[in-house]
PDB file of N, CA and C in Angstrom:
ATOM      1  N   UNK A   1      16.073  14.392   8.383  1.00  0.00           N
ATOM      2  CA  UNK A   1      15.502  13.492   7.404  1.00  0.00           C
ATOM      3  C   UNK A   1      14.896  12.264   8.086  1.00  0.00           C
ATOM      4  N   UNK A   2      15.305  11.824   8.953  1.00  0.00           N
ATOM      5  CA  UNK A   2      15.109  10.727   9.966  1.00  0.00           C
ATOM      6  C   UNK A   2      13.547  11.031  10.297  1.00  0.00           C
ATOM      7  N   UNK A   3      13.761  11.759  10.928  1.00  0.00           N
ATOM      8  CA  UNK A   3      12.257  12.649  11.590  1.00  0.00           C
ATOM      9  C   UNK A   3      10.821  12.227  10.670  1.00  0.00           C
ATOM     10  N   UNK A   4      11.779  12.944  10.017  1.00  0.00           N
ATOM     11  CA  UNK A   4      10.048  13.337   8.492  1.00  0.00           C
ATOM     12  C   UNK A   4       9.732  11.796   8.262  1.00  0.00           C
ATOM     13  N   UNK A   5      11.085  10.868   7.896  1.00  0.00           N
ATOM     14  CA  UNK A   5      10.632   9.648   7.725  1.00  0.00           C
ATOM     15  C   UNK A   5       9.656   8.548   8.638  1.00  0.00           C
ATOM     16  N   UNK A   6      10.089   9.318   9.432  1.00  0.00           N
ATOM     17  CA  UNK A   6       9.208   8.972  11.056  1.00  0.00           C
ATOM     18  C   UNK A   6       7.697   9.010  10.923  1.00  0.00           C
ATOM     19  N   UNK A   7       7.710  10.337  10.988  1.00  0.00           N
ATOM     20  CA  UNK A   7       6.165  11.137  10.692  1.00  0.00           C
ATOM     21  C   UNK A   7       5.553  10.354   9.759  1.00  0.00           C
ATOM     22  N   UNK A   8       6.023  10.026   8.469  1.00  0.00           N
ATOM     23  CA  UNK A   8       5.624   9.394   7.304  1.00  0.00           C
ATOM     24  C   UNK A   8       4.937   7.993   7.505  1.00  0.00           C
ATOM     25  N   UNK A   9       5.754   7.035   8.266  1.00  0.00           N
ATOM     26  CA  UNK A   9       5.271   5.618   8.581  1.00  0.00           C
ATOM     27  C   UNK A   9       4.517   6.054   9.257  1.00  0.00           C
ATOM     28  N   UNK A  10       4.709   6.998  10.083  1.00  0.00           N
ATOM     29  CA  UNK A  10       3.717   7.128  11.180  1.00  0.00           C
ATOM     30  C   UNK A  10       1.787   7.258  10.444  1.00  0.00           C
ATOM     31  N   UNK A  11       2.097   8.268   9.824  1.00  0.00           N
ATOM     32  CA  UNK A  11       0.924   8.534   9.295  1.00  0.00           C
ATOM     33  C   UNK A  11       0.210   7.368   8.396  1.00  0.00           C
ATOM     34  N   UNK A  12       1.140   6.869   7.518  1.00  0.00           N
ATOM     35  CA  UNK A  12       0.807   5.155   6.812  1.00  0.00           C
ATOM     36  C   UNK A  12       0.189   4.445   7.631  1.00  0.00           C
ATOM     37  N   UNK A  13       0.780   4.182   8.904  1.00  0.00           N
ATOM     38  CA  UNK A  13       0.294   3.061   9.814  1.00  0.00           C
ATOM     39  C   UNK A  13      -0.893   3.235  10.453  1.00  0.00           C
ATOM     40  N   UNK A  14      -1.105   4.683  10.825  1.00  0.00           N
ATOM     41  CA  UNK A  14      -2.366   5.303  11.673  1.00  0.00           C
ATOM     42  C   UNK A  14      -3.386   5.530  10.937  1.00  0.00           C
ATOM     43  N   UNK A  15      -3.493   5.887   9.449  1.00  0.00           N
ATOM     44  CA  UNK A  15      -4.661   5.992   8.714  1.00  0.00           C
ATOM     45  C   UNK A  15      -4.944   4.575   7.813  1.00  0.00           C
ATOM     46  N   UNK A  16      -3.586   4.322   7.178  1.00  0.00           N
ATOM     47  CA  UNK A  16      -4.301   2.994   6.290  1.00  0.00           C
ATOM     48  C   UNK A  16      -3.818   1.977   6.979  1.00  0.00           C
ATOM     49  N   UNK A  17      -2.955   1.805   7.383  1.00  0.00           N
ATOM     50  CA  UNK A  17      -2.369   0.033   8.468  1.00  0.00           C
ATOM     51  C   UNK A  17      -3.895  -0.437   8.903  1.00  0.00           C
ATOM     52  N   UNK A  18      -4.794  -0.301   9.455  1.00  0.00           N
ATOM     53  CA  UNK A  18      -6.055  -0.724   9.984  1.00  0.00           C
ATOM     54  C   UNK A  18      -7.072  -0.971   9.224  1.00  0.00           C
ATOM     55  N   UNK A  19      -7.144   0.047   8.240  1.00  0.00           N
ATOM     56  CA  UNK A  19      -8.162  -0.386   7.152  1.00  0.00           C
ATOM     57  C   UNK A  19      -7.975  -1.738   6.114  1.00  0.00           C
ATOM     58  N   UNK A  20      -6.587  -2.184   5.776  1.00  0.00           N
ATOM     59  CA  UNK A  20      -6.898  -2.917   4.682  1.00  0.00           C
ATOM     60  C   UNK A  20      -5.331  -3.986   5.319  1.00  0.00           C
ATOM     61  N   UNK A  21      -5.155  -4.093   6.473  1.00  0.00           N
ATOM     62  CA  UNK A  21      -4.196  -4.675   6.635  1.00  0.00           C
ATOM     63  C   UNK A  21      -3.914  -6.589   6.355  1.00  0.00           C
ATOM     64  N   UNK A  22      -5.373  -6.998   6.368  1.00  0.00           N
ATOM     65  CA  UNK A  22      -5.045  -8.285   5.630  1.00  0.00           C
ATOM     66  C   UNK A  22      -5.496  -8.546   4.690  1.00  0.00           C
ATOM     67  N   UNK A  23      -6.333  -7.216   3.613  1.00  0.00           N
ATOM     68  CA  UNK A  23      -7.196  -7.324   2.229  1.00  0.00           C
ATOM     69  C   UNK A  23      -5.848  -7.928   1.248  1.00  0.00           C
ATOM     70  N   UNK A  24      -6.641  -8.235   0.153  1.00  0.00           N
ATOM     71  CA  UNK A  24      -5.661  -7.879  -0.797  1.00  0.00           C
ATOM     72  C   UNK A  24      -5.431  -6.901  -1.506  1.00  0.00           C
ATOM     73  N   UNK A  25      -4.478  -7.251  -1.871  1.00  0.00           N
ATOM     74  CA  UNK A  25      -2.878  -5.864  -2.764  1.00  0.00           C
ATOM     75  C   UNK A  25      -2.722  -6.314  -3.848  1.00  0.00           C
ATOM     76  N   UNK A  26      -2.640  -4.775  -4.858  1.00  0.00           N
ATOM     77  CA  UNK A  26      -2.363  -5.110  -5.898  1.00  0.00           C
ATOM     78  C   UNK A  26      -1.041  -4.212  -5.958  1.00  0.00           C
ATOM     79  N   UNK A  27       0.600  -4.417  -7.165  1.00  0.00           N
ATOM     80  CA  UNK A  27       1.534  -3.670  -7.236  1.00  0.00           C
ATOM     81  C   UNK A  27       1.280  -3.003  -8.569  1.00  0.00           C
ATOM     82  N   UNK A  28       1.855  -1.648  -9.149  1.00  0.00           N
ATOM     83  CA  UNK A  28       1.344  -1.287 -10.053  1.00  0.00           C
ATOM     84  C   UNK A  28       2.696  -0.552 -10.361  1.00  0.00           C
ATOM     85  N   UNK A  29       3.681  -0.675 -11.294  1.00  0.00           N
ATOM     86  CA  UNK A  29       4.995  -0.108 -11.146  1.00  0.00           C
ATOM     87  C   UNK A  29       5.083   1.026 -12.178  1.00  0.00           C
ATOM     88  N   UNK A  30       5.852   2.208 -11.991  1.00  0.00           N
ATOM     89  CA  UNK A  30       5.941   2.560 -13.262  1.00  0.00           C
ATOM     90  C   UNK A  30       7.692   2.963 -13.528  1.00  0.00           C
ATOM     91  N   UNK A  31       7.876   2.720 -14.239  1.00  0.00           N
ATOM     92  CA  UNK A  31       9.738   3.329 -14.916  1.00  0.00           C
ATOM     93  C   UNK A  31       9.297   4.873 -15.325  1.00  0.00           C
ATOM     94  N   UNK A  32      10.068   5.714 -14.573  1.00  0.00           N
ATOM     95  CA  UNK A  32      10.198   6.431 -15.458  1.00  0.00           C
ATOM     96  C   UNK A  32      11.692   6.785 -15.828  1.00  0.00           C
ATOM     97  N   UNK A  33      12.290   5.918 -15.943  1.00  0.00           N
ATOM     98  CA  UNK A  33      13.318   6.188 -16.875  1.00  0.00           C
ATOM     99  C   UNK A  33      14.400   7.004 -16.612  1.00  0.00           C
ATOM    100  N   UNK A  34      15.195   7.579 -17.361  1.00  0.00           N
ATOM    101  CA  UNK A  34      15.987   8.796 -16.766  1.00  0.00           C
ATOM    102  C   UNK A  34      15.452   9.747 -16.543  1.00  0.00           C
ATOM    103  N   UNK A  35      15.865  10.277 -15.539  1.00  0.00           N
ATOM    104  CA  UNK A  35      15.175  11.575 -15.529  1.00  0.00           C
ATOM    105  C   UNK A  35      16.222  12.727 -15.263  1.00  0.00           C
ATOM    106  N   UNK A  36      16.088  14.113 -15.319  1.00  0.00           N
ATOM    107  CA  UNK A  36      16.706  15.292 -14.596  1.00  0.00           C
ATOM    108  C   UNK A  36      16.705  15.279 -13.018  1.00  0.00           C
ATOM    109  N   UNK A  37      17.396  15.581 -11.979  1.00  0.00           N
ATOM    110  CA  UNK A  37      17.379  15.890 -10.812  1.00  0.00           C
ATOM    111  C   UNK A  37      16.704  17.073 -10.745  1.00  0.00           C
ATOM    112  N   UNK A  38      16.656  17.731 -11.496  1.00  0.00           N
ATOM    113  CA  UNK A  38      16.243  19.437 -11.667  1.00  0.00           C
ATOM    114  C   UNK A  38      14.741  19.282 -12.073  1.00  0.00           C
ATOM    115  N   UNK A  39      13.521  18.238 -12.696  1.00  0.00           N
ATOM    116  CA  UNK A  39      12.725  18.808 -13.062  1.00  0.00           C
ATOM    117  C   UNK A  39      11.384  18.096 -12.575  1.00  0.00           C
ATOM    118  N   UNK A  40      10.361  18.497 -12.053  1.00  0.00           N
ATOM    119  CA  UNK A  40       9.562  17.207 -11.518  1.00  0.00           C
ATOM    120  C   UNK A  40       8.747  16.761 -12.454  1.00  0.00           C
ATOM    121  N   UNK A  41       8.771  15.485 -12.425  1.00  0.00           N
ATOM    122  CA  UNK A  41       7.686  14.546 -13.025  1.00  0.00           C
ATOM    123  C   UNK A  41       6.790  13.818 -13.020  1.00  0.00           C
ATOM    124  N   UNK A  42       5.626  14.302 -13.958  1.00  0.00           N
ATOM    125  CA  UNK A  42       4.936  13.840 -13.344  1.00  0.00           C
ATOM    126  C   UNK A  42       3.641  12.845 -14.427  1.00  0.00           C
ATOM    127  N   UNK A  43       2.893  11.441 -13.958  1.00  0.00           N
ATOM    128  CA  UNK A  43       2.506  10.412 -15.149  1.00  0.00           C
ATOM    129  C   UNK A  43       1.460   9.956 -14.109  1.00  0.00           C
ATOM    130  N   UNK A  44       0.019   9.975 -15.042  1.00  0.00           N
ATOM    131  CA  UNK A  44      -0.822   9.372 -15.094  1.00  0.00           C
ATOM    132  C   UNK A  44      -1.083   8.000 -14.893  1.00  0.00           C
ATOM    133  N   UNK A  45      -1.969   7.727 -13.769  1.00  0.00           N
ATOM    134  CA  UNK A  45      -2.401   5.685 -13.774  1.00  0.00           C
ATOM    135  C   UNK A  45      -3.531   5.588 -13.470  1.00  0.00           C
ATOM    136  N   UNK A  46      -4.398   4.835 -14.574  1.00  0.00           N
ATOM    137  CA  UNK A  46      -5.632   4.555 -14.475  1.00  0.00           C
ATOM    138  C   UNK A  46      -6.209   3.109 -13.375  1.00  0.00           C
ATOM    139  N   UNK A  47      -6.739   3.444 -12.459  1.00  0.00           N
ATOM    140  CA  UNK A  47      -7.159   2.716 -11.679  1.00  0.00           C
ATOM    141  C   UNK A  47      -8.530   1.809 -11.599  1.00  0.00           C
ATOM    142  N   UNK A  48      -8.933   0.896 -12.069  1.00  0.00           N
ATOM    143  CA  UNK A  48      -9.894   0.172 -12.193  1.00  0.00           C
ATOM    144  C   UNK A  48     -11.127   0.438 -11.073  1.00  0.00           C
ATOM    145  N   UNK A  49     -10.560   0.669  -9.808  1.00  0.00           N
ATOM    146  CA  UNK A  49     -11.533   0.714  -8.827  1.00  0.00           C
ATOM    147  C   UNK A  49     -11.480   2.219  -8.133  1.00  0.00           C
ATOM    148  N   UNK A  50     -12.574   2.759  -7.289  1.00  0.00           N
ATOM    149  CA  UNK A  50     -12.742   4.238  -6.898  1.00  0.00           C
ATOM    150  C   UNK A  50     -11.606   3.999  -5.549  1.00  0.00           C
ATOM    151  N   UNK A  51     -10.903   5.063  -5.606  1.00  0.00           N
ATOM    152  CA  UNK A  51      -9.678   5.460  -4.450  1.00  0.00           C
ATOM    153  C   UNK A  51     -10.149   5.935  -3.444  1.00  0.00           C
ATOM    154  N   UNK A  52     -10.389   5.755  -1.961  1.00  0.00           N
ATOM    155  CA  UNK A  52     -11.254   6.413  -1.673  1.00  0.00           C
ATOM    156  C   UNK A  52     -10.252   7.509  -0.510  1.00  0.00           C
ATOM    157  N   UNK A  53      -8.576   6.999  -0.719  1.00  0.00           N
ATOM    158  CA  UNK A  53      -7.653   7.571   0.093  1.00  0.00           C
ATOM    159  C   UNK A  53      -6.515   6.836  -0.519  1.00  0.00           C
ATOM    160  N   UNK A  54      -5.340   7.698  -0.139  1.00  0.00           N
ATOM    161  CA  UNK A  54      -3.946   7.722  -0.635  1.00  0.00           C
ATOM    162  C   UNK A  54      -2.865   8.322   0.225  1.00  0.00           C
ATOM    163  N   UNK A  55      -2.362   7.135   0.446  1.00  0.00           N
ATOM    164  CA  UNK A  55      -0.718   8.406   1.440  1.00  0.00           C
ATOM    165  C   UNK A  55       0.526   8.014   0.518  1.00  0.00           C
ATOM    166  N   UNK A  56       1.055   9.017   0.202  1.00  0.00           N
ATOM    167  CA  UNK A  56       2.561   9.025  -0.032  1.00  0.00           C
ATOM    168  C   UNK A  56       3.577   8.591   0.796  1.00  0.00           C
ATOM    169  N   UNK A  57       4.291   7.702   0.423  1.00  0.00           N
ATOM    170  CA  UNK A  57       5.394   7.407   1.357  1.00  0.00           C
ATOM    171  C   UNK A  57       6.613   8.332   1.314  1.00  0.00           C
ATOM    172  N   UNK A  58       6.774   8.804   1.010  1.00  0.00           N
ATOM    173  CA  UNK A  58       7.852  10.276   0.691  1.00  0.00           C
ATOM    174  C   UNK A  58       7.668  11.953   0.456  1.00  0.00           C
ATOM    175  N   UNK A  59       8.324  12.435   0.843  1.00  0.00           N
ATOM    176  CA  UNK A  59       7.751  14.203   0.715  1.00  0.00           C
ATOM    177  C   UNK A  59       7.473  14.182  -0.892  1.00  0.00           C
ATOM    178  N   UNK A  60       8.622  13.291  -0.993  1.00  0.00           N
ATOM    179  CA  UNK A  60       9.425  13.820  -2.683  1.00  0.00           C
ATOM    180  C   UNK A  60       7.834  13.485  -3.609  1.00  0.00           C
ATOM    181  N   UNK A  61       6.704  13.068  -3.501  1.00  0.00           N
ATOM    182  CA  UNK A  61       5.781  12.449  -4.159  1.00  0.00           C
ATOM    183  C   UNK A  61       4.500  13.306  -4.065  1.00  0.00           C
ATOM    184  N   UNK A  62       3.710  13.945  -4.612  1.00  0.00           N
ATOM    185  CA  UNK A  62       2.645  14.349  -4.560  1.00  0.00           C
ATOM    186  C   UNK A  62       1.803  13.658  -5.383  1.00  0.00           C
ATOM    187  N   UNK A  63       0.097  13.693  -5.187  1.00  0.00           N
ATOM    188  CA  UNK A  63      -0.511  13.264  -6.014  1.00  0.00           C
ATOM    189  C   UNK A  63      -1.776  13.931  -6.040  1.00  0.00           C
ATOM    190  N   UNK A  64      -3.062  13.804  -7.233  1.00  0.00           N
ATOM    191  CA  UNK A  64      -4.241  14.411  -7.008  1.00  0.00           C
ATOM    192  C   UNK A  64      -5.077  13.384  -7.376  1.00  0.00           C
ATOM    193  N   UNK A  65      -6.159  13.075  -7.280  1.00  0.00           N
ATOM    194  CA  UNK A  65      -7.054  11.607  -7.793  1.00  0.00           C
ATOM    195  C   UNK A  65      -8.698  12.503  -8.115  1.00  0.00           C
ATOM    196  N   UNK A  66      -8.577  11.714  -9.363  1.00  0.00           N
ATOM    197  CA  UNK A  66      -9.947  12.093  -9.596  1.00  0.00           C
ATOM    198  C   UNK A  66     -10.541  11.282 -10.443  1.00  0.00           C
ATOM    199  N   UNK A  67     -12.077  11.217 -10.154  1.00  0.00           N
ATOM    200  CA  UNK A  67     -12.881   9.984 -10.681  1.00  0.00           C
ATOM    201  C   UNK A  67     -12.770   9.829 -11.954  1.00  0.00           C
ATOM    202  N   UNK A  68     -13.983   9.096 -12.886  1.00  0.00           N
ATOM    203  CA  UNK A  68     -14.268   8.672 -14.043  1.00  0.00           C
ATOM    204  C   UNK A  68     -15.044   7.531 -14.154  1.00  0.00           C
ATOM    205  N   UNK A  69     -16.054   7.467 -13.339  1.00  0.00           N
ATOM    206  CA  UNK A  69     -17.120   6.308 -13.366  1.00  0.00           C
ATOM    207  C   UNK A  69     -16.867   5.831 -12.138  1.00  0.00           C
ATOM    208  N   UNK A  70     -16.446   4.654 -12.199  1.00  0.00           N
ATOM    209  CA  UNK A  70     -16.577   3.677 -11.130  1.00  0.00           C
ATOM    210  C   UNK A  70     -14.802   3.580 -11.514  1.00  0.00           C
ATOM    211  N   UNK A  71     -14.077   4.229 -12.540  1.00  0.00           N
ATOM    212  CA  UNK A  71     -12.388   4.137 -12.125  1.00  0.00           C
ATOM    213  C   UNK A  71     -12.275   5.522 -11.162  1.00  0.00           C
ATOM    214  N   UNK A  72     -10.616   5.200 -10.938  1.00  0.00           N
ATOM    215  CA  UNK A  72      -9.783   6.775 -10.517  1.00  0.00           C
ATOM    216  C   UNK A  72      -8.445   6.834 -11.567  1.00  0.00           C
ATOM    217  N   UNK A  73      -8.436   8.304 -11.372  1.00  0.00           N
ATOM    218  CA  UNK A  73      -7.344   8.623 -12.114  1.00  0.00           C
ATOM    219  C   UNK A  73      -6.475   9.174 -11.523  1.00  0.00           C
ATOM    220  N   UNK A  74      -5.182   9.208 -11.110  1.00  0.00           N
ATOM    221  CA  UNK A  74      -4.331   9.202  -9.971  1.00  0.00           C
ATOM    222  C   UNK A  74      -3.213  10.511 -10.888  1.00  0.00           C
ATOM    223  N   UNK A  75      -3.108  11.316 -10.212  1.00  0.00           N
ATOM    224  CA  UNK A  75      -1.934  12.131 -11.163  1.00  0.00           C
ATOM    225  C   UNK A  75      -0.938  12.274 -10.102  1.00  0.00           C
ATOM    226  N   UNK A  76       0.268  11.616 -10.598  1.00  0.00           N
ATOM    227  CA  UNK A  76       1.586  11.564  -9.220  1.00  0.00           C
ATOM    228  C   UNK A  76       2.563  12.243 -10.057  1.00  0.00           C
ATOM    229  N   UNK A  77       3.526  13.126  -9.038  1.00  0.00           N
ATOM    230  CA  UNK A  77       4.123  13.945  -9.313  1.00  0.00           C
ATOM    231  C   UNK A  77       5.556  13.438  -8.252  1.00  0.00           C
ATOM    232  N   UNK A  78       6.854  13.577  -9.079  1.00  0.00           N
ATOM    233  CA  UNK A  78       7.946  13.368  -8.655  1.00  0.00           C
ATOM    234  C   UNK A  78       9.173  14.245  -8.297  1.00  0.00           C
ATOM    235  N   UNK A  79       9.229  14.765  -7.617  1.00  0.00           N
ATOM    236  CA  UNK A  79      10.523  15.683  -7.455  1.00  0.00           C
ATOM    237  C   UNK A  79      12.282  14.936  -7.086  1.00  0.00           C
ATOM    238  N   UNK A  80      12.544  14.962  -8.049  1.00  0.00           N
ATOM    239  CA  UNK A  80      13.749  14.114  -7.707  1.00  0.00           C
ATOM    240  C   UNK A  80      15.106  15.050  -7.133  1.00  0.00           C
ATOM    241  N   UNK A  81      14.850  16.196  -6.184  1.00  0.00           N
ATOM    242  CA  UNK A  81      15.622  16.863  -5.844  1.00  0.00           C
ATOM    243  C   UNK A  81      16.042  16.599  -4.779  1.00  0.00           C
ATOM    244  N   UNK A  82      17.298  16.332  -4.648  1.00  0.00           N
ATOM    245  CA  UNK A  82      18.060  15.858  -4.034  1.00  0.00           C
ATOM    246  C   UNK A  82      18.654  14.071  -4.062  1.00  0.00           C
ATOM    247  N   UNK A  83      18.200  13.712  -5.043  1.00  0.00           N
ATOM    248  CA  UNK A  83      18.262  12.280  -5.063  1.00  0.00           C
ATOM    249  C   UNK A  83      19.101  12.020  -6.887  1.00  0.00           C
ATOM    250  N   UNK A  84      19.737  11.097  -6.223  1.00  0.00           N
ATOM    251  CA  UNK A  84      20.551  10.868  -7.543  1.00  0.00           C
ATOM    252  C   UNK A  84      20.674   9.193  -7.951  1.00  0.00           C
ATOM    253  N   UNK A  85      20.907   8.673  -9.188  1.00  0.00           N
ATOM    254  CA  UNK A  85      21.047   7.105  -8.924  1.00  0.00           C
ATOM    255  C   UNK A  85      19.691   6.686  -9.045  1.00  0.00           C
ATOM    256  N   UNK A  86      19.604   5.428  -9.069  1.00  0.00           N
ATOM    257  CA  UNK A  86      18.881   4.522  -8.630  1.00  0.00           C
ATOM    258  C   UNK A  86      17.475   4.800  -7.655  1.00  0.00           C
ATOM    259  N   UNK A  87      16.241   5.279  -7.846  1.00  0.00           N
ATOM    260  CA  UNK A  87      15.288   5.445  -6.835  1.00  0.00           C
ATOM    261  C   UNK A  87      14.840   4.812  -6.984  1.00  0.00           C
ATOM    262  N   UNK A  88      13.507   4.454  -5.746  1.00  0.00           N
ATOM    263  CA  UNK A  88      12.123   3.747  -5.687  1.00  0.00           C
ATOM    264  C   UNK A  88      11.540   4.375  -4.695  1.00  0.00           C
ATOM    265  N   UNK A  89      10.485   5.070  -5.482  1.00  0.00           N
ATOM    266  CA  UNK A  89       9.538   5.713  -4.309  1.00  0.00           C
ATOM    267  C   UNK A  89       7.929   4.747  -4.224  1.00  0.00           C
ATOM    268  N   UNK A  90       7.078   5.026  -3.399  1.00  0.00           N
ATOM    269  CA  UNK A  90       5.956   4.288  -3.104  1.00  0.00           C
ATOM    270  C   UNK A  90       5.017   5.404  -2.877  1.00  0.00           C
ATOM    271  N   UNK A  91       3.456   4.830  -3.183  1.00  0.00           N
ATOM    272  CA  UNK A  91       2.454   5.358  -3.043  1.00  0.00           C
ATOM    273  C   UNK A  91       1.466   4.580  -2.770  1.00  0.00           C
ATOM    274  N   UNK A  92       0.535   4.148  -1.808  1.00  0.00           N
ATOM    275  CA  UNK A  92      -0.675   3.073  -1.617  1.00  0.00           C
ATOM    276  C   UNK A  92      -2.312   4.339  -1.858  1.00  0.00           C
ATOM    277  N   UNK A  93      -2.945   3.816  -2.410  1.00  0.00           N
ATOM    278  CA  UNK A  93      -4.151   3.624  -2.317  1.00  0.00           C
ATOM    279  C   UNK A  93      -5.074   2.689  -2.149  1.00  0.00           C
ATOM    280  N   UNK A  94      -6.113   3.375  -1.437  1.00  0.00           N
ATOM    281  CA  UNK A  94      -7.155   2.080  -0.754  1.00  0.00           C
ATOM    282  C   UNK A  94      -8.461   2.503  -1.278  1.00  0.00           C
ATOM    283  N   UNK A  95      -9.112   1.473  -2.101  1.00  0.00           N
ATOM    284  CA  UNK A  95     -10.492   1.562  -2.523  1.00  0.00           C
ATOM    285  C   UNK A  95     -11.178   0.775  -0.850  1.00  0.00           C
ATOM    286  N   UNK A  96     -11.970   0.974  -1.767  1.00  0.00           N
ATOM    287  CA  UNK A  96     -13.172  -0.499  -0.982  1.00  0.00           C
ATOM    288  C   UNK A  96     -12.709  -1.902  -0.927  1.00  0.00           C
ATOM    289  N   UNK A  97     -12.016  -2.599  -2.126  1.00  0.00           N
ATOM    290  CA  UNK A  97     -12.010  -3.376  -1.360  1.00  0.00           C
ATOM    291  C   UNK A  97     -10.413  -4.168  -1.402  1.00  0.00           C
ATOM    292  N   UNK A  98      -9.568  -3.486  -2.115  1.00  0.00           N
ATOM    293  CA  UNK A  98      -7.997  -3.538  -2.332  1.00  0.00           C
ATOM    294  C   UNK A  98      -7.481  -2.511  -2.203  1.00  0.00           C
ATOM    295  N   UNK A  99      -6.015  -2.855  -1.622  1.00  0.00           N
ATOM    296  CA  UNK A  99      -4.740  -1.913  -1.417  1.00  0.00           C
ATOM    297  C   UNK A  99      -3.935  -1.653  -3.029  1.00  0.00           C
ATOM    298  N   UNK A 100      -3.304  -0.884  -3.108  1.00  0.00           N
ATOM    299  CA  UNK A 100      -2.913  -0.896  -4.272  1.00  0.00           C
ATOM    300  C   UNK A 100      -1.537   0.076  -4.251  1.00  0.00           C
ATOM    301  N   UNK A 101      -0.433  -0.633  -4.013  1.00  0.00           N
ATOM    302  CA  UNK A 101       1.299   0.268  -4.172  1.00  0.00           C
ATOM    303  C   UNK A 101       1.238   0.182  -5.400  1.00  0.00           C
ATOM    304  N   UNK A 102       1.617   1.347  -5.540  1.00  0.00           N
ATOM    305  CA  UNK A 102       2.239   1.867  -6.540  1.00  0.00           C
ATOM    306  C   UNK A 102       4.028   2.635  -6.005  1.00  0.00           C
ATOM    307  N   UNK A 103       4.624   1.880  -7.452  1.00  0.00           N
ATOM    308  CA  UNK A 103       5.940   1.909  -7.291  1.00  0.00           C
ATOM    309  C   UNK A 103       6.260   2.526  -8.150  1.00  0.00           C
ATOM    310  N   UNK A 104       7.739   3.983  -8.238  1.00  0.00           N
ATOM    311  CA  UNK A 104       8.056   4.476  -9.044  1.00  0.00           C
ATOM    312  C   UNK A 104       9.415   4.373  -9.060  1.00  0.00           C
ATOM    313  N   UNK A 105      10.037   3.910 -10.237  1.00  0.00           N
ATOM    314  CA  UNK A 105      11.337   3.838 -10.422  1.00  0.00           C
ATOM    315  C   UNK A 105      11.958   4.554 -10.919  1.00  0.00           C
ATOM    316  N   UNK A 106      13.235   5.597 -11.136  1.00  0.00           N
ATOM    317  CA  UNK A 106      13.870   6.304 -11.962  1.00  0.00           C
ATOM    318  C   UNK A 106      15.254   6.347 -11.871  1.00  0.00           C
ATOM    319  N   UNK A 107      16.299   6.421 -12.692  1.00  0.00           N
ATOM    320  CA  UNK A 107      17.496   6.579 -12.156  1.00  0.00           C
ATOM    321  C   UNK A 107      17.712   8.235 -12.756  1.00  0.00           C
ATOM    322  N   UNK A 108      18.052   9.034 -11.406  1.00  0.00           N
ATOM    323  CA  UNK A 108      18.529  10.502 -11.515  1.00  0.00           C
ATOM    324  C   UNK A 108      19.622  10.751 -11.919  1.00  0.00           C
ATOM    325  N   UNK A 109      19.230  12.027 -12.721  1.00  0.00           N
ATOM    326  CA  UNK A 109      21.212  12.189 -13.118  1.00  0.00           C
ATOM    327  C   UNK A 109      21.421  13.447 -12.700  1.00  0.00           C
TER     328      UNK A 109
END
């Protein structure tokens, strides 16, 4: 688990750390509430500006982005398997000209 977490910053730091490292950031949170350990979930966020890249900070997180003018529409997906309690997972996207975490909260049962 160590490892992968490794790989993970690693990849954060090497693709977006350089691009937007002193822009500004926006946080964008979402609850989702209780959830099942057993089922993944997954919620929509409308993004004001075009995404033009996205890394997940966790395996547990997938996402797909797709336009709508001059927005994006971000579809993130949660697998809460293996995780119980209290989470917070992360996701950044980088337009042109802001960073943008996105934070997901849930407590697993």
């Amino acid at each position: 688990m160590f490892k992968k977490n490794i790989v993970f910053v690693f990849i954060f730091f090497f693709f977006c750390g350089p691009l937007k490292a002193d822009g500004p950031e926006q946080v964008r949170e979402i609850d989702l509430g209780r959830i099942s350990g057993e089922e993944i979930v997954t919620r929509e966020i409308v993004l004001d500006q075009r995404v033009e890249t996205a890394v997940a900070l966790c395996e547990c997180l997938s996402f797909k982005i797709s336009e709508s003018g001059e927005k994006s529409v971000l579809s993130i997906s949660f697998d809460p398997a293996g995780y119980s309690g209290e989470t917070r997972q992360e996701l950044i996207a980088l337009s042109n000209d802001i960073k943008i975490r996105i934070v997901l909260r849930a407590q697993v049962d």
